[in-house]
C-alpha atoms as a PDB file:
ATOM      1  CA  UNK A   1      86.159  23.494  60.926  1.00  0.00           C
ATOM      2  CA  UNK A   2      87.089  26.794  60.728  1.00  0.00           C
ATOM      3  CA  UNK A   3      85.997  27.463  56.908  1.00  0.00           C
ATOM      4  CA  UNK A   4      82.590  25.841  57.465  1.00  0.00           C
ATOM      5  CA  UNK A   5      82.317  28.198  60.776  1.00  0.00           C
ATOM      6  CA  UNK A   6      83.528  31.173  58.383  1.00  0.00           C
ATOM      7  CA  UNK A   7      80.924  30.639  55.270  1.00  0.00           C
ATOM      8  CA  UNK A   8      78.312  30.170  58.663  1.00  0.00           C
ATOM      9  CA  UNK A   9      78.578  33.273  59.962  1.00  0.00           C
ATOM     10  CA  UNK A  10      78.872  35.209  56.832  1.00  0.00           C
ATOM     11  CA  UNK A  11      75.176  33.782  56.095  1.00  0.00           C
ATOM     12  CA  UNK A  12      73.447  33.252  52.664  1.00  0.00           C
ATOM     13  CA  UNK A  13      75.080  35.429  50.532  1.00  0.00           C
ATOM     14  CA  UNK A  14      78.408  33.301  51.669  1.00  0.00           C
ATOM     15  CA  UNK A  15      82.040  34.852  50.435  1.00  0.00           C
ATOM     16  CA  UNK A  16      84.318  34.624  47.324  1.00  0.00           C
ATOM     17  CA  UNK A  17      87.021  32.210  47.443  1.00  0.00           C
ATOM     18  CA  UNK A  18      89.580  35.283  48.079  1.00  0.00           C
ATOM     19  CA  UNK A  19      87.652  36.562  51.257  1.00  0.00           C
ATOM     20  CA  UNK A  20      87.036  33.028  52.779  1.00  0.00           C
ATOM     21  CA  UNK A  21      90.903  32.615  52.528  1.00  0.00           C
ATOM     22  CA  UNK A  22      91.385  35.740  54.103  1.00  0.00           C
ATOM     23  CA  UNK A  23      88.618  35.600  57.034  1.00  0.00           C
ATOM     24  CA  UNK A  24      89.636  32.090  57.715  1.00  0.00           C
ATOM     25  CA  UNK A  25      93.621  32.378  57.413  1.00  0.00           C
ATOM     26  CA  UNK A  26      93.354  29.526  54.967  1.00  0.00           C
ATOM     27  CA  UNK A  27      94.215  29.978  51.606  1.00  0.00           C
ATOM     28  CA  UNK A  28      95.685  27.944  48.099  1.00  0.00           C
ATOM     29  CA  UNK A  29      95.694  24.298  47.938  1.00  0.00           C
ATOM     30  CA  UNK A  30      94.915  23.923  51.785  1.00  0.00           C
ATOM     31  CA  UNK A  31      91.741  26.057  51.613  1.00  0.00           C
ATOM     32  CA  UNK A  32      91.021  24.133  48.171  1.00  0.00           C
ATOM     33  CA  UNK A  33      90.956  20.746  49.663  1.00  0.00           C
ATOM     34  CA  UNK A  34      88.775  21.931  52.817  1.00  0.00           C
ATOM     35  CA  UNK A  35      86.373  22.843  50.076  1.00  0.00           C
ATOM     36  CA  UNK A  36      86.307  19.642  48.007  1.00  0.00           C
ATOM     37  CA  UNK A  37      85.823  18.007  51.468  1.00  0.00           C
ATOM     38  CA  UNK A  38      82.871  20.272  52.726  1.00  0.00           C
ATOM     39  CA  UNK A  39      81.680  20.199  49.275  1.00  0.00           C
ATOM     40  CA  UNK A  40      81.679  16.183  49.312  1.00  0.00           C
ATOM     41  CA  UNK A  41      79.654  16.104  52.748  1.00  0.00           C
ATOM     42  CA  UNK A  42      76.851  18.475  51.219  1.00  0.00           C
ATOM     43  CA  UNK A  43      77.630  21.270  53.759  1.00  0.00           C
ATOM     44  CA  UNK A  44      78.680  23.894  51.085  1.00  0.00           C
ATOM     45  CA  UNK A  45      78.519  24.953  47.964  1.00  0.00           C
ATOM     46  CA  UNK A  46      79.892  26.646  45.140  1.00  0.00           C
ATOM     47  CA  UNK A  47      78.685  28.938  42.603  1.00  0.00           C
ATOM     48  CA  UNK A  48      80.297  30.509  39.984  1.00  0.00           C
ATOM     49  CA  UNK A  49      79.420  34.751  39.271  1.00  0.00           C
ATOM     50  CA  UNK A  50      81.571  35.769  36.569  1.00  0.00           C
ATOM     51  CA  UNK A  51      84.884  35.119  37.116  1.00  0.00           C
ATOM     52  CA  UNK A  52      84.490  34.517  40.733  1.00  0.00           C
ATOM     53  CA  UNK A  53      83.654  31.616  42.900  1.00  0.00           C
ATOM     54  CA  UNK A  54      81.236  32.047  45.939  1.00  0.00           C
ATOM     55  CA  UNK A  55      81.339  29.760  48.612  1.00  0.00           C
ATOM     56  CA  UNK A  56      78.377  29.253  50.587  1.00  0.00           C
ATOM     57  CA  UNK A  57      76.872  27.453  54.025  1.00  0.00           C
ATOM     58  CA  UNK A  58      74.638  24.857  51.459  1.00  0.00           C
ATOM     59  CA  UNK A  59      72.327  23.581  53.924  1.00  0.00           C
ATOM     60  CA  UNK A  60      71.777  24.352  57.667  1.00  0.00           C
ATOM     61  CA  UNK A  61      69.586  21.704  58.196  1.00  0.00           C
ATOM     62  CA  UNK A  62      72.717  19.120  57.126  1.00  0.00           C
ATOM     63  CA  UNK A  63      75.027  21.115  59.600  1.00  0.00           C
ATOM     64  CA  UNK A  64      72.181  20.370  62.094  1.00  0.00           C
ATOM     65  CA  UNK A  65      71.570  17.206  61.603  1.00  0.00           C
ATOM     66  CA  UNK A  66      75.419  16.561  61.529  1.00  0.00           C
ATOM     67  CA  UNK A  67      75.630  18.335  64.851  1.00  0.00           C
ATOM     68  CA  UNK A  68      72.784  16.465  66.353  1.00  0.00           C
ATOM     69  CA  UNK A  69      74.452  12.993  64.955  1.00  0.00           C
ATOM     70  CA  UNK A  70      77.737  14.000  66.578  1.00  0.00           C
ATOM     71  CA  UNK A  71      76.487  15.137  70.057  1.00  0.00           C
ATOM     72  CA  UNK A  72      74.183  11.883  70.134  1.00  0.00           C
ATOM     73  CA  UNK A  73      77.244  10.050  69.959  1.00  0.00           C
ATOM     74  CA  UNK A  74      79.638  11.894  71.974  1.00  0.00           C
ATOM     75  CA  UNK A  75      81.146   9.670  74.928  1.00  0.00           C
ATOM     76  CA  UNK A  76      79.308   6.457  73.696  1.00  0.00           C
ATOM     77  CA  UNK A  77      82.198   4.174  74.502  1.00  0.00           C
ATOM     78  CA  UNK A  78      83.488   5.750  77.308  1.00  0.00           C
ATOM     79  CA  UNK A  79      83.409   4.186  81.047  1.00  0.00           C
ATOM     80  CA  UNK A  80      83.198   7.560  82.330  1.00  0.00           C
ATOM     81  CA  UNK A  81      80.022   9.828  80.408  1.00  0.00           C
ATOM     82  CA  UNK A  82      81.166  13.594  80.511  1.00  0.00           C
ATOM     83  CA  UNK A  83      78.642  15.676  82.804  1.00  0.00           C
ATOM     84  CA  UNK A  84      75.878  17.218  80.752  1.00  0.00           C
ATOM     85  CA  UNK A  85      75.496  14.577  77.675  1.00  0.00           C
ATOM     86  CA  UNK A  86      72.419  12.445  77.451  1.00  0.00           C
ATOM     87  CA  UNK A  87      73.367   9.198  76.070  1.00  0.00           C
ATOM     88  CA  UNK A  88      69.887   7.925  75.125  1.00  0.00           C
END
């Protein structure tokens, strides 16, 4: 969560693999296989500039309707619904 919060907040432009390693703490294989992950759902991207690789937020309307998804089902099978979440 934290890389896709990371390449969020740095916005369209998004960052080169070296500065999403070091804004997020993650780097080498681990921050690799976040990527492939993120990359799989369709939540980032990667473009190639040279001899760098930019990573970028892909598509904020997949984030939100991820988000939306998630929140729709938070609590569904639980006795006890937290305070605050409409369950529909």
């Amino acid at each position: 969560m934290i890389v896709l919060r990371t390449l969020v907040r740095a916005g369209p432009p998004g960052l080169t693999i070296g500065a999403l390693g070091a804004r997020s703490g993650i780097t080498g294989s681990t921050l690799t296989h976040h990527m492939k992950i993120l990359s799989a759902a369709g939540l980032v991207s990667q473009v190639r500039d040279g001899r760098q690789i930019i990573c970028i937020a892909a598509d904020y309307s997949e984030m939100e309707a991820l988000a939306a998804y998630l929140l729709s089902e938070c609590c569904a099978d639980s006795d006890e619904p937290t305070k605050g979440h409409d369950h529909g």
